[in-house]
Structures are given as structure tokens and as C-alpha cells.
Protein backbone atom coordinates (compact mmCIF):
# COMPACT_ATOMS: atom_id res chain seq x y z
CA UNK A 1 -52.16 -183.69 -14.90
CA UNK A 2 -51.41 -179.99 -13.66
CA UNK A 3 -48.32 -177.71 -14.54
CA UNK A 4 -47.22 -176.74 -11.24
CA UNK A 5 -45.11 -173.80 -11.32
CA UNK A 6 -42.28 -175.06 -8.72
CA UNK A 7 -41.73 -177.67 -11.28
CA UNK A 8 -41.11 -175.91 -13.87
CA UNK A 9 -38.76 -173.54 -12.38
CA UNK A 10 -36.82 -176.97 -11.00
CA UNK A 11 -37.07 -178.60 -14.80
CA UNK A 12 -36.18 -175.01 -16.36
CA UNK A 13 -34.72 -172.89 -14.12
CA UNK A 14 -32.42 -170.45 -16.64
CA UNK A 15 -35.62 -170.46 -19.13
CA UNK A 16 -37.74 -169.51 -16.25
CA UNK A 17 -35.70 -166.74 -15.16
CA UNK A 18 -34.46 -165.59 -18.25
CA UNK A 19 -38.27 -165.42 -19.52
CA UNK A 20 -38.74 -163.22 -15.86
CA UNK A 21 -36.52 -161.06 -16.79
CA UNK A 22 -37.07 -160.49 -20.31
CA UNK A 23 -40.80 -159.66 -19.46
CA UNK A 24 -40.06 -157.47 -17.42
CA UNK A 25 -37.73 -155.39 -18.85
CA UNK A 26 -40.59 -155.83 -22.20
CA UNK A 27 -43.24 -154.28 -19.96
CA UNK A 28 -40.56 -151.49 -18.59
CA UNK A 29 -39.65 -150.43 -22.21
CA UNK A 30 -43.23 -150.19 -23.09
CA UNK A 31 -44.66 -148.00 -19.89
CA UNK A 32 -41.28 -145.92 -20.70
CA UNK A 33 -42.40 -145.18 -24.64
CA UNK A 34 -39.42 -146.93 -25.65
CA UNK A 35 -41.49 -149.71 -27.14
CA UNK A 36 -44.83 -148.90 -29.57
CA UNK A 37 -46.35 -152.12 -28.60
CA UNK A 38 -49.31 -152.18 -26.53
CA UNK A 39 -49.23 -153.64 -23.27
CA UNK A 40 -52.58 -155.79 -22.06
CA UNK A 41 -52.84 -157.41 -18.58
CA UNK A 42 -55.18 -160.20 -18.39
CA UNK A 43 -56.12 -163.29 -16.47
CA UNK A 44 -57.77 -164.29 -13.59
CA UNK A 45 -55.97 -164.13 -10.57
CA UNK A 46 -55.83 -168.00 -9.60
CA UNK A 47 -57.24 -171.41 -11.02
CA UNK A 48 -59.39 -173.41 -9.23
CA UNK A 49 -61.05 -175.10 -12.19
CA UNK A 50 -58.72 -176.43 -15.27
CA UNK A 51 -61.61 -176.95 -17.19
CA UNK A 52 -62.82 -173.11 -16.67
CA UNK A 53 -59.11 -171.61 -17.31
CA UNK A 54 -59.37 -173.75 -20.87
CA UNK A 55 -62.36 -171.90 -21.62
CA UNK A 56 -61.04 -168.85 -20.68
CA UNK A 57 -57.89 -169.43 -22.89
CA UNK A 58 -59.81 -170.01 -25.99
CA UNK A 59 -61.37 -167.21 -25.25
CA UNK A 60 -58.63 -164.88 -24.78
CA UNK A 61 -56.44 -166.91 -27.81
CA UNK A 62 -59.67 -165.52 -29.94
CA UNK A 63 -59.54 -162.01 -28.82
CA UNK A 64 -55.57 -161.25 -29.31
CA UNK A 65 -56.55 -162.55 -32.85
CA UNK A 66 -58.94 -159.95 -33.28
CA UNK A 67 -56.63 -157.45 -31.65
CA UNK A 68 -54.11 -158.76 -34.38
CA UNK A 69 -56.56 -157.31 -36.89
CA UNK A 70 -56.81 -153.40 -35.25
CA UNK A 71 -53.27 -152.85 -34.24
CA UNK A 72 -51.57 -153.97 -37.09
């Protein structure tokens, strides 16, 4: 079955938002220099194929591993 993002705001709305807005005010503190961590934005725009966005996870789960290994 599919995560569909209207129901997980309805299940979780305060988690949902709160997550919002703490990723956001993450990513301002980092463009700012107020936060040494490095910022990466990644991922395909939408998902047509659940199967493909799996692969694609792995993929990206394996690289911020490796990234693990260089930036700290």
C-alpha cells in the first residue's frame, strides 16, 4: 500500500508541521553559516514507480553512508 501524504498530515498533523518547521528553520541556519552542517538536496521530483523510488533509496541510504565517512 502507498503513504499518501494527506494522510499523514490527517494521522499526524502536529508531527507533520512541527517536522515543517523544524526543517526549515535547519536549512535557514545552515544557508545563514549559523550551522557547519552541510546541506544536500536530493530526490526526484515525483514517484510514479514504488519499485524505482526503493531502488533509488538504497541507493541514496548508501551514499549518505559514504558521505558519513568524508565529513566526519
Amino acid at each position: 500500500s502507498f503513504i499518501i501524504p494527506k494522510n499523514i498530515i490527517n494521522e499526524y498533523p502536529n508531527n507533520f508541521y512541527t517536522f515543517i518547521n523544524n526543517s526549515k528553520d535547519t536549512i535557514k541556519s545552515i544557508l545563514s553559516y549559523n550551522d557547519k552542517r552541510l546541506l544536500v538536496i536530493v530526490g526526484p521530483c515525483s514517484v510514479h514507480n514504488i519499485n524505482e523510488i526503493l531502488d533509488y533509496a538504497k541507493l541514496f541510504k548508501k551514499a549518505k553512508k559514504n558521505m558519513k565517512k568524508i565529513f566526519i
